[in-house]
N, C-alpha and C. Protein backbone atom coordinates (compact mmCIF):
# COMPACT_ATOMS: atom_id res chain seq x y z
N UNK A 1 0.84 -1.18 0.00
CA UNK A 1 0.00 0.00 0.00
C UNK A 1 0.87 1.24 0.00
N UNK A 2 0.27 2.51 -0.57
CA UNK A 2 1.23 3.51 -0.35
C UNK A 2 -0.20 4.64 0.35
N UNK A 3 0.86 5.83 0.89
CA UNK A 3 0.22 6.84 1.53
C UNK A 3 -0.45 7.63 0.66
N UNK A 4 -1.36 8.80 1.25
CA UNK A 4 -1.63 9.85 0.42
C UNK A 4 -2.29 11.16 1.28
N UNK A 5 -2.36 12.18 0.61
CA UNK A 5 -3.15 13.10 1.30
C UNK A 5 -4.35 13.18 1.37
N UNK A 6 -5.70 14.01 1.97
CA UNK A 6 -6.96 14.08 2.45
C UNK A 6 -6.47 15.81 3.08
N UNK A 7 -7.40 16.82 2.18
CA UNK A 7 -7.12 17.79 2.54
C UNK A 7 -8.48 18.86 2.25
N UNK A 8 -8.75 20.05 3.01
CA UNK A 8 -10.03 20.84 3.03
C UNK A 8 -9.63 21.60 1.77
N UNK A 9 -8.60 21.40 1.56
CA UNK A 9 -8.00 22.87 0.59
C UNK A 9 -7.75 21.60 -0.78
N UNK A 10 -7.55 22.63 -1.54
CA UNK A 10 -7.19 22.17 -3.27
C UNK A 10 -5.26 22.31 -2.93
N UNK A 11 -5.04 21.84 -4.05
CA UNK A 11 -3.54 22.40 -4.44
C UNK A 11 -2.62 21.25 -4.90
N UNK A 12 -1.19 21.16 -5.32
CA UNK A 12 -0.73 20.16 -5.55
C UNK A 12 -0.08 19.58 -4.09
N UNK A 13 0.30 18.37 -4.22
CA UNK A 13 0.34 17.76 -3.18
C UNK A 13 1.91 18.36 -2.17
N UNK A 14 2.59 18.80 -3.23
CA UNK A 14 4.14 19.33 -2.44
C UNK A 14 3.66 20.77 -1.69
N UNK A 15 3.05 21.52 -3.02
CA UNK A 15 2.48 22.36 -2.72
C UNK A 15 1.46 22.45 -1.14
N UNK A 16 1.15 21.60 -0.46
CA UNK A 16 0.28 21.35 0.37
C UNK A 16 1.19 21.20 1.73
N UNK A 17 2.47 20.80 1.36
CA UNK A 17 3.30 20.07 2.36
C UNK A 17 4.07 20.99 2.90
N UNK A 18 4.37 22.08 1.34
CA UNK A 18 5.22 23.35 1.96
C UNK A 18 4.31 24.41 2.63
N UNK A 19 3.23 24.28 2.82
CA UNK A 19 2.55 25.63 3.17
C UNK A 19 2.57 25.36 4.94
N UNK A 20 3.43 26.21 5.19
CA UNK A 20 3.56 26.39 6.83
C UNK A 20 2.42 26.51 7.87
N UNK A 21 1.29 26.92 6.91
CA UNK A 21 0.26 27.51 7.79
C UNK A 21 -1.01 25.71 7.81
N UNK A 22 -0.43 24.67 7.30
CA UNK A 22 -0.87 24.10 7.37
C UNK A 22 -0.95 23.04 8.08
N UNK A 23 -1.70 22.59 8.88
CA UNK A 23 -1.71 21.52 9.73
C UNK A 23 -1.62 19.93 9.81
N UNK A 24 -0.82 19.01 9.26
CA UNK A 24 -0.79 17.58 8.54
C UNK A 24 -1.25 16.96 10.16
N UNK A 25 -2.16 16.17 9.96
CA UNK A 25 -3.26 15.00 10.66
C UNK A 25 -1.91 13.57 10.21
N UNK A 26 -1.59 12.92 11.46
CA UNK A 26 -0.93 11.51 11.18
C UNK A 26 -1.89 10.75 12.34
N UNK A 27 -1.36 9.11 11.56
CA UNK A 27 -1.54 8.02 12.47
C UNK A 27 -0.21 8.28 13.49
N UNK A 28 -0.07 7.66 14.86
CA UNK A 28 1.03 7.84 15.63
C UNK A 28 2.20 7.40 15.54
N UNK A 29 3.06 7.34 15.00
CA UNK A 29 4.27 6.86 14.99
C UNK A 29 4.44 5.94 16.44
N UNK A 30 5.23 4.58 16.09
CA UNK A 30 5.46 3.73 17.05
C UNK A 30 4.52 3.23 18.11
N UNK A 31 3.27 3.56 17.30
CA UNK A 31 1.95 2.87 17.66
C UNK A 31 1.19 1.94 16.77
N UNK A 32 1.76 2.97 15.56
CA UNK A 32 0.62 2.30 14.51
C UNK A 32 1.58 2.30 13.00
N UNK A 33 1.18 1.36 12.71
CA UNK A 33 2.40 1.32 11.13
C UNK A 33 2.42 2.61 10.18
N UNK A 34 0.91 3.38 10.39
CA UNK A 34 0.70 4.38 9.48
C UNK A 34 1.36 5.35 9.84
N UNK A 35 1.62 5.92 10.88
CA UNK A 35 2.36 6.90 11.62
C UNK A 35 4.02 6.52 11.40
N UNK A 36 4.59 5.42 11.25
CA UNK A 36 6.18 5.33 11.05
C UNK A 36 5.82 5.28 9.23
N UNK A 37 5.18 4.94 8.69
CA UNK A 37 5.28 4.83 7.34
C UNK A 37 5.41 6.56 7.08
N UNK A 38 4.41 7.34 7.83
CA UNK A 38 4.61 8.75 7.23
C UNK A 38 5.70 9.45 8.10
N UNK A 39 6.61 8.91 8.80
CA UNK A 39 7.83 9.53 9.56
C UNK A 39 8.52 9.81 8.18
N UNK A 40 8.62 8.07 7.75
CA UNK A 40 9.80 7.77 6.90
C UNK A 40 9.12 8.60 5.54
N UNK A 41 8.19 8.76 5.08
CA UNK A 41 8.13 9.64 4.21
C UNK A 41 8.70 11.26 4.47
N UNK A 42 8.25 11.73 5.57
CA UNK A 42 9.01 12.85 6.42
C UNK A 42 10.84 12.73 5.63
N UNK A 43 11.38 11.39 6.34
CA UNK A 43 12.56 11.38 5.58
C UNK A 43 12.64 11.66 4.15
N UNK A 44 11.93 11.38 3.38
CA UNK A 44 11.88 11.17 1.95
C UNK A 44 12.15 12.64 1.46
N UNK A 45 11.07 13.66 2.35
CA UNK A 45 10.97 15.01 2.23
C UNK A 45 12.59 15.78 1.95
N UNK A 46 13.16 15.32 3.61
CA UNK A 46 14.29 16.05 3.42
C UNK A 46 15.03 15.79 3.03
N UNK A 47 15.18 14.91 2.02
CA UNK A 47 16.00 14.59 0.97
C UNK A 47 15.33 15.54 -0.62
N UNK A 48 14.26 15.43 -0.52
CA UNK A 48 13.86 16.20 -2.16
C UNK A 48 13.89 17.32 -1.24
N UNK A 49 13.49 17.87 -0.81
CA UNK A 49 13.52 19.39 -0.31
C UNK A 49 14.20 19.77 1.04
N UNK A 50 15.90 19.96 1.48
CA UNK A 50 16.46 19.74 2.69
C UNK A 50 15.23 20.66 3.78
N UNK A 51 15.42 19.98 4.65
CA UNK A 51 14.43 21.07 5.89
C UNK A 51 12.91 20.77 5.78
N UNK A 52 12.32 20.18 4.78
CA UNK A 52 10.70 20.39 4.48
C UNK A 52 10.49 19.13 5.27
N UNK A 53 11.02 17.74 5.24
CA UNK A 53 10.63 16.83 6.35
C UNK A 53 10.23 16.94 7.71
N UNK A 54 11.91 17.97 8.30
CA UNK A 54 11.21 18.08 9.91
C UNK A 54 11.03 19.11 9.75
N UNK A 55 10.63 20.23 8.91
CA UNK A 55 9.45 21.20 9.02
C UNK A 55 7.99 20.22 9.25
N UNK A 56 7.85 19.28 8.54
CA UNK A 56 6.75 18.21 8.58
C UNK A 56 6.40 17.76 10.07
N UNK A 57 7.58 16.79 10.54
CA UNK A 57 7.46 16.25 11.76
C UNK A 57 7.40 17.39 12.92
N UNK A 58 8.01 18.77 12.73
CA UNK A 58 6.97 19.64 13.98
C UNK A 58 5.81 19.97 13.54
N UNK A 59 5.23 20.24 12.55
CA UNK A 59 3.95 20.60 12.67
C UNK A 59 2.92 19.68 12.58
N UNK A 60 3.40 17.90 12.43
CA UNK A 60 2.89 16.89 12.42
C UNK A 60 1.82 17.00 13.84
N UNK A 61 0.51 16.30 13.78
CA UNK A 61 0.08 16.40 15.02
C UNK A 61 -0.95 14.65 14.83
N UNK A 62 -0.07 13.80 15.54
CA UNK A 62 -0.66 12.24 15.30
C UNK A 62 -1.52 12.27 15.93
N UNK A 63 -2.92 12.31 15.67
CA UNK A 63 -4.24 12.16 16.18
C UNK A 63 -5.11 10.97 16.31
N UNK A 64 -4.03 9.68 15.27
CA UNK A 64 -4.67 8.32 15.40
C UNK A 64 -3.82 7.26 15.94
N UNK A 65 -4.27 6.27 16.11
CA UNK A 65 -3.73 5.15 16.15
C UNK A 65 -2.57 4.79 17.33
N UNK A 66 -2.87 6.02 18.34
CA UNK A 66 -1.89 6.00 19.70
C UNK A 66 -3.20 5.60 20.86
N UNK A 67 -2.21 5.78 21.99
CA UNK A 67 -2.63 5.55 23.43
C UNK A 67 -4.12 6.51 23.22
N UNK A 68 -3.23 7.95 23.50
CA UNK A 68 -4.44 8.84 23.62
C UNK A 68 -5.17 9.54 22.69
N UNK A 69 -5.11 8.84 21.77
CA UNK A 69 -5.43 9.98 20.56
C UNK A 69 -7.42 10.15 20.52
N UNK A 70 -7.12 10.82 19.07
CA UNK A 70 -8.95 10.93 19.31
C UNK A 70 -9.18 9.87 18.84
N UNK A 71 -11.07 9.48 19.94
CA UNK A 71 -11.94 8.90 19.07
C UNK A 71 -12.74 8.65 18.05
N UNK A 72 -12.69 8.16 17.17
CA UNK A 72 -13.49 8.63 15.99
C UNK A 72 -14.44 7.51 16.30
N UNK A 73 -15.97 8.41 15.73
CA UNK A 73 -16.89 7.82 15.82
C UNK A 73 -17.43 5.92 14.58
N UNK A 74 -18.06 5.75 15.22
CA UNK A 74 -18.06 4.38 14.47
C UNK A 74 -19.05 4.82 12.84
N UNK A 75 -18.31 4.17 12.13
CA UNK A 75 -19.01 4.68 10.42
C UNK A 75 -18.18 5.73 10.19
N UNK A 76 -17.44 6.21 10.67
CA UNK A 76 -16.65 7.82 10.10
C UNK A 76 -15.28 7.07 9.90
N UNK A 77 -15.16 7.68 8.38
CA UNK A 77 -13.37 7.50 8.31
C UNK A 77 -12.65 8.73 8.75
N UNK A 78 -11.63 7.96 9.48
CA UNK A 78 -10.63 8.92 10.39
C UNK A 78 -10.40 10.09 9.70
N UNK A 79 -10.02 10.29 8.63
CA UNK A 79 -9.32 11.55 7.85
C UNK A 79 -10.00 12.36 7.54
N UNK A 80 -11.45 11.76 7.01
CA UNK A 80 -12.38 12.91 6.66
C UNK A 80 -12.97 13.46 8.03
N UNK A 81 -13.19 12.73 8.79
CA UNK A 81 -13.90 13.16 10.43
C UNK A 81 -13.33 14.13 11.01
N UNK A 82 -11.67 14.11 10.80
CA UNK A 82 -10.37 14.82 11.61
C UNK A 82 -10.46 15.95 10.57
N UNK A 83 -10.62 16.26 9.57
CA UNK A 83 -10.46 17.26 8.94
C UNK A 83 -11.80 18.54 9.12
N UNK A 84 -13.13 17.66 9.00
CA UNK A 84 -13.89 18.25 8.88
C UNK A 84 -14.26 19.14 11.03
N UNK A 85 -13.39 18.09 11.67
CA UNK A 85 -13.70 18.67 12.74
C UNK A 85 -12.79 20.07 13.11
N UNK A 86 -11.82 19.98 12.59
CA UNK A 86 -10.73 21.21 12.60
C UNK A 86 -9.68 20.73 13.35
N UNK A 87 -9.72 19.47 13.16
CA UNK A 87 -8.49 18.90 14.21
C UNK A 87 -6.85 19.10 13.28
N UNK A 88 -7.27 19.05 12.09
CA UNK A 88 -6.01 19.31 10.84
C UNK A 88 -6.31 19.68 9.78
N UNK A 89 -5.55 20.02 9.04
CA UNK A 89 -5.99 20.59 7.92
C UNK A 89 -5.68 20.07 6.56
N UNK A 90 -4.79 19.14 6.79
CA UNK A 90 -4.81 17.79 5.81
C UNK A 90 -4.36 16.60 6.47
N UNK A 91 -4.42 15.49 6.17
CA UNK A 91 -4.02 13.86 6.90
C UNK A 91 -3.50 13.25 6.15
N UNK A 92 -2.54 12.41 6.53
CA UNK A 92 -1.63 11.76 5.18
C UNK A 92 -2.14 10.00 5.84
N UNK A 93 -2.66 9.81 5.11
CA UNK A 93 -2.64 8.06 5.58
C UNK A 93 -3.12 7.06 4.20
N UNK A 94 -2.97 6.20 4.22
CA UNK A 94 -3.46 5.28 3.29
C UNK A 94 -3.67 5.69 2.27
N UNK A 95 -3.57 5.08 0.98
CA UNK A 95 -3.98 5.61 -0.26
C UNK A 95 -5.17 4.57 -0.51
N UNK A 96 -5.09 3.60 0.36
CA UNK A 96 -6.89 2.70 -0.34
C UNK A 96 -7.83 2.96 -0.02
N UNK A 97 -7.97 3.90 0.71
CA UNK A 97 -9.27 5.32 0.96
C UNK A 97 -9.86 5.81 -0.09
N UNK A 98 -9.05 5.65 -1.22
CA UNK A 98 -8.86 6.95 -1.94
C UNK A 98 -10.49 6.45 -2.25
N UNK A 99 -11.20 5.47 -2.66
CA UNK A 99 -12.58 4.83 -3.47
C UNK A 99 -13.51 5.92 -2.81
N UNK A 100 -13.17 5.84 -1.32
CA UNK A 100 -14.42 6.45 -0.42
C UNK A 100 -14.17 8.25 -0.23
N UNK A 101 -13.00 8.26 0.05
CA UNK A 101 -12.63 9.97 0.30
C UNK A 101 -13.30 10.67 -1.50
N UNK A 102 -12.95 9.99 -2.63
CA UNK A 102 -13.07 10.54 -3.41
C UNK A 102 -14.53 10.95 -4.00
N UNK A 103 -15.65 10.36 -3.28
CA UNK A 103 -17.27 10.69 -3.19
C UNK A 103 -17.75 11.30 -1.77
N UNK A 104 -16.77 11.96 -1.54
CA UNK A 104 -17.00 12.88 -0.03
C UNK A 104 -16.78 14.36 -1.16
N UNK A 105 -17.38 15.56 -1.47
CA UNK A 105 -17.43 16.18 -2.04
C UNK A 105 -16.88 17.49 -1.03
N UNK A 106 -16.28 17.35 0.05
CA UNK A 106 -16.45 18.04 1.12
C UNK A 106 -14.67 18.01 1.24
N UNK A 107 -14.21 16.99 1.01
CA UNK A 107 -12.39 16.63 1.05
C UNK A 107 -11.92 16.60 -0.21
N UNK A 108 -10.87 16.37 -0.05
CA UNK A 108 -10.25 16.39 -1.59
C UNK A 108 -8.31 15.30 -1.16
N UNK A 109 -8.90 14.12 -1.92
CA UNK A 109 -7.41 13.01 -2.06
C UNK A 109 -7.05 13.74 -3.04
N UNK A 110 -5.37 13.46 -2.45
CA UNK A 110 -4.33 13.62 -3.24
C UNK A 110 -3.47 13.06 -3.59
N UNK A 111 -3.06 12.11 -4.45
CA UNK A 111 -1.71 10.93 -4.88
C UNK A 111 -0.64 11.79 -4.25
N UNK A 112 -0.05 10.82 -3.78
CA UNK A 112 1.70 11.25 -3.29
C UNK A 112 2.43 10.48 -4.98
N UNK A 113 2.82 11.15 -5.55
CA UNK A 113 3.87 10.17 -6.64
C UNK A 113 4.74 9.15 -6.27
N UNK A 114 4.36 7.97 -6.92
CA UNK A 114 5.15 6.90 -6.60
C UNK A 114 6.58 7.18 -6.17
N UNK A 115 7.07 8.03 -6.96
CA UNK A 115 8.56 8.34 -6.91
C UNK A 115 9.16 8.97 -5.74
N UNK A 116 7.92 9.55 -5.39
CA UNK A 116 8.19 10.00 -3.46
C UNK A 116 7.57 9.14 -2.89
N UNK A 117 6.97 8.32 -2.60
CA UNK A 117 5.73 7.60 -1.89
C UNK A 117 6.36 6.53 -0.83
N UNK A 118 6.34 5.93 -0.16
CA UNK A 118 6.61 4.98 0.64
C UNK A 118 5.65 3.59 0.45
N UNK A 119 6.93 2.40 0.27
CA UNK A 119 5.86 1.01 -0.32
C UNK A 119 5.82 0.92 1.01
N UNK A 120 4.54 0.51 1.44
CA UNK A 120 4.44 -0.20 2.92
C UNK A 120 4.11 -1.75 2.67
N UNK A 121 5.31 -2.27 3.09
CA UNK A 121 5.36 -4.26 2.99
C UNK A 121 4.67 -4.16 4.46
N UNK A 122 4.07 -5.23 3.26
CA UNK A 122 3.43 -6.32 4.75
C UNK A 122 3.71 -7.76 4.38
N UNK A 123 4.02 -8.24 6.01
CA UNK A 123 4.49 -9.62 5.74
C UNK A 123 3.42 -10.81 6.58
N UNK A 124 3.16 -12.12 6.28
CA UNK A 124 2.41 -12.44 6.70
C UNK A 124 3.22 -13.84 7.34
N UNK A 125 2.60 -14.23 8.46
CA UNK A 125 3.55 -15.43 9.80
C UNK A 125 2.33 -15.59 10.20
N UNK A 126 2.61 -17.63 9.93
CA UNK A 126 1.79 -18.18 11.10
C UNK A 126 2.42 -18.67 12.04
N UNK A 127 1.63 -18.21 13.07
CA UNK A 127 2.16 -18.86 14.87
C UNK A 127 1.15 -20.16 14.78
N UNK A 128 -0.24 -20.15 14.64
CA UNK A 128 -1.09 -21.17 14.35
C UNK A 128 -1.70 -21.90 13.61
N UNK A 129 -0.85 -23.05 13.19
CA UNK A 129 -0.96 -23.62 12.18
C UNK A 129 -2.82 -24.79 12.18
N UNK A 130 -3.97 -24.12 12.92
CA UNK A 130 -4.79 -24.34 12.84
C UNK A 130 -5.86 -24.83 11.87
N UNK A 131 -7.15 -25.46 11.63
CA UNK A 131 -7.59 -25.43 10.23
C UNK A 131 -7.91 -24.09 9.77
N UNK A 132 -8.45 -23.58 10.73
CA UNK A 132 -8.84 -22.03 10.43
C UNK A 132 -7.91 -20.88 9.81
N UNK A 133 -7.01 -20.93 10.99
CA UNK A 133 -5.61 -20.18 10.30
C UNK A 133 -5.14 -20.06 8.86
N UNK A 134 -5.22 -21.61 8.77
CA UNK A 134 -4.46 -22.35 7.74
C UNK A 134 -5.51 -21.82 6.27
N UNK A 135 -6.66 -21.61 6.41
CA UNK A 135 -7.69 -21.53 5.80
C UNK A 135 -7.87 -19.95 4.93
N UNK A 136 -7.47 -19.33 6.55
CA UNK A 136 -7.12 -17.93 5.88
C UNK A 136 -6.15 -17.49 5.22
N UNK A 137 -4.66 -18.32 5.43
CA UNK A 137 -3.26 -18.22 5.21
C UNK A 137 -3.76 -19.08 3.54
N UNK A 138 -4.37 -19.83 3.15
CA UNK A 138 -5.17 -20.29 1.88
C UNK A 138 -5.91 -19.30 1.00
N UNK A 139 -7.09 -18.42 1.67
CA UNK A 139 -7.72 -17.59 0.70
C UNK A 139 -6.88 -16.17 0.76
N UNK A 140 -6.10 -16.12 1.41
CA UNK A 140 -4.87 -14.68 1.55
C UNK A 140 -4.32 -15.04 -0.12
N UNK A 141 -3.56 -15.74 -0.24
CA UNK A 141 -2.49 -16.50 -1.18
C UNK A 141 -3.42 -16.78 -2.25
N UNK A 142 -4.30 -17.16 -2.32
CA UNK A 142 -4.96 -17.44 -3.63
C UNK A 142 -5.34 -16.40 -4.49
N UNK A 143 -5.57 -16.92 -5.70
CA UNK A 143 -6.27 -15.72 -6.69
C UNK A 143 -7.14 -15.07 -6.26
N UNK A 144 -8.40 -15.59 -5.43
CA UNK A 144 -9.59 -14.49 -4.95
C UNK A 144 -9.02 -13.63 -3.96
N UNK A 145 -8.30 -14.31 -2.67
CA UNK A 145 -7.71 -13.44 -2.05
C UNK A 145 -7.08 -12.32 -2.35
N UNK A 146 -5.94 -12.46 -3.17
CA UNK A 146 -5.09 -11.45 -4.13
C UNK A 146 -6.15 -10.36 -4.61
N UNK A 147 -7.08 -10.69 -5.24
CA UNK A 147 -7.99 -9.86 -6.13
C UNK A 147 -8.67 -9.25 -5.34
N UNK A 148 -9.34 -9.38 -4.13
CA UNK A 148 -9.97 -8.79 -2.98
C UNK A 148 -8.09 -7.77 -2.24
N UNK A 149 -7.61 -8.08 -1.83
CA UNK A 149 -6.34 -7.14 -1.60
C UNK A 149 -6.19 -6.01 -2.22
N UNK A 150 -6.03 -6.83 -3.88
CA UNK A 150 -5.73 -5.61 -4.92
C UNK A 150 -7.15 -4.33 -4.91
N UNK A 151 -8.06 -5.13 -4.71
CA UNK A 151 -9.35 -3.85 -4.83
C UNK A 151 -9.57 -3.23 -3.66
N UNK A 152 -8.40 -3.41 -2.51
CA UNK A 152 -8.49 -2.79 -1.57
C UNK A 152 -7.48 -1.74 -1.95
N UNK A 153 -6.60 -1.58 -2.50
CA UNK A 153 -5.20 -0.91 -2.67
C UNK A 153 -4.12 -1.29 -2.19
N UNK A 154 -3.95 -2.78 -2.19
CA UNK A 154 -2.81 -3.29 -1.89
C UNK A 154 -2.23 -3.83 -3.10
N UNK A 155 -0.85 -3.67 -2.98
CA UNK A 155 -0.19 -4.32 -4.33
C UNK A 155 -0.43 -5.87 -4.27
N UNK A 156 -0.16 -6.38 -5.45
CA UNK A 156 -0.38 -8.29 -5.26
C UNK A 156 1.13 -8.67 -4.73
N UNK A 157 0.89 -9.97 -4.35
CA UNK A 157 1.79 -10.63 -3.52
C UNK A 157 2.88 -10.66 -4.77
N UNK A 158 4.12 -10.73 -3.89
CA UNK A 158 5.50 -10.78 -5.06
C UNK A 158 5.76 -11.63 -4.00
N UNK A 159 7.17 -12.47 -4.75
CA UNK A 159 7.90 -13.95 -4.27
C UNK A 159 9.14 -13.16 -3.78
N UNK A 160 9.49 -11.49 -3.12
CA UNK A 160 10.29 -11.54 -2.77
C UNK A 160 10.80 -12.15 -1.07
C-alpha cells in the first residue's frame, strides 16, 4: 500500500506540504504502522527538499492510532472526520481510501507520486498452524484473495 493526502484545501500535493500555515493529521508513529510509514516519508521530504521533512514532523500532530489519541466515531473514516472537525488541515494516511474519500465532495485526495511515496510491505507469519488459520493463510495466497487485496489498494503478492 502507499500513503496519500486528504485535505479541506485544493492544491498540488508538495504544494500542500510546503505551506507552513498548514496543519498535517498523522496516524502515531510507534503505535501504529501508518504513523512510522509517514515519519519515513518525512525522511523522503528532506531529501527532495532539505528542511521540508522536519518542518513536517513539527507541525505533524498524530491524532490516530496512539494511546491517547482521538476517538473517531463508528461509520466515520478517520481523515475525513479529523479534517472536517478542525483537528487538521490535511491527513496523510493510506492511499486505499482513496474509493471512499473521493465521493466525499467536502475533502479532496491527493496521490503522493510513486517516486516520493513509501511502499508499505506487509508480511504475513503463522504462529497457528490451525484449520482455520491455515484456511485464511489459503484464501490470503490465492487468486480471490489477491484480487480482494488488490481492490483494496494493496499491491499483489510478489515472491520476494
Amino acid at each position: 500500500n502507499k500513503l496519500s493526502l486528504v485535505s479541506n484545501r485544493t492544491g498540488v500535493w508538495l504544494d500542500l506540504l510546503r505551506d507552513p500555515t498548514l496543519r498535517p493529521g498523522t496516524s502515531t508513529p510507534g503505535c501504529d504502522p501508518s504513523g512510522d510509514y509517514t515519519w519515513a516519508f518525512f525522511d523522503n521530504m528532506d531529501v527532495l527538499e532539505p528542511g521540508l521533512g522536519q518542518q513536517l514532523r513539527t507541525r505533524a500532530i498524530p491524532l490516530v492510532g496512539g494511546r491517547d489519541t482521538v476517538k473517531i466515531p463508528q461509520g466515520e473514516l478517520a481523515s475525513a472526520w479529523i479534517l472536517r472537525q478542525g483537528l487538521a488541515d490535511l491527513f496523510i494516511g493510506y492511499a486505499h481510501y482513496a474509493h471512499a474519500l473521493r465521493a466525499m465532495p467536502d475533502v479532496h485526495y491527493v496521490a503522493i507520486p510513486d517516486e516520493h511515496n513509501i511502499r508499505c510491505e506487509y508480511q504475513l507469519a503463522v504462529l497457528d498452524a490451525s484449520n482455520e488459520v491455515m484456511a485464511l493463510v489459503d484464501f490470503i495466497l490465492s487468486r480471490g484473495g489477491q484480487e480482494f487485496l488488490s481492490a483494496a489498494g494493496f499491491l499483489p503478492l510478489n515472491d520476494e
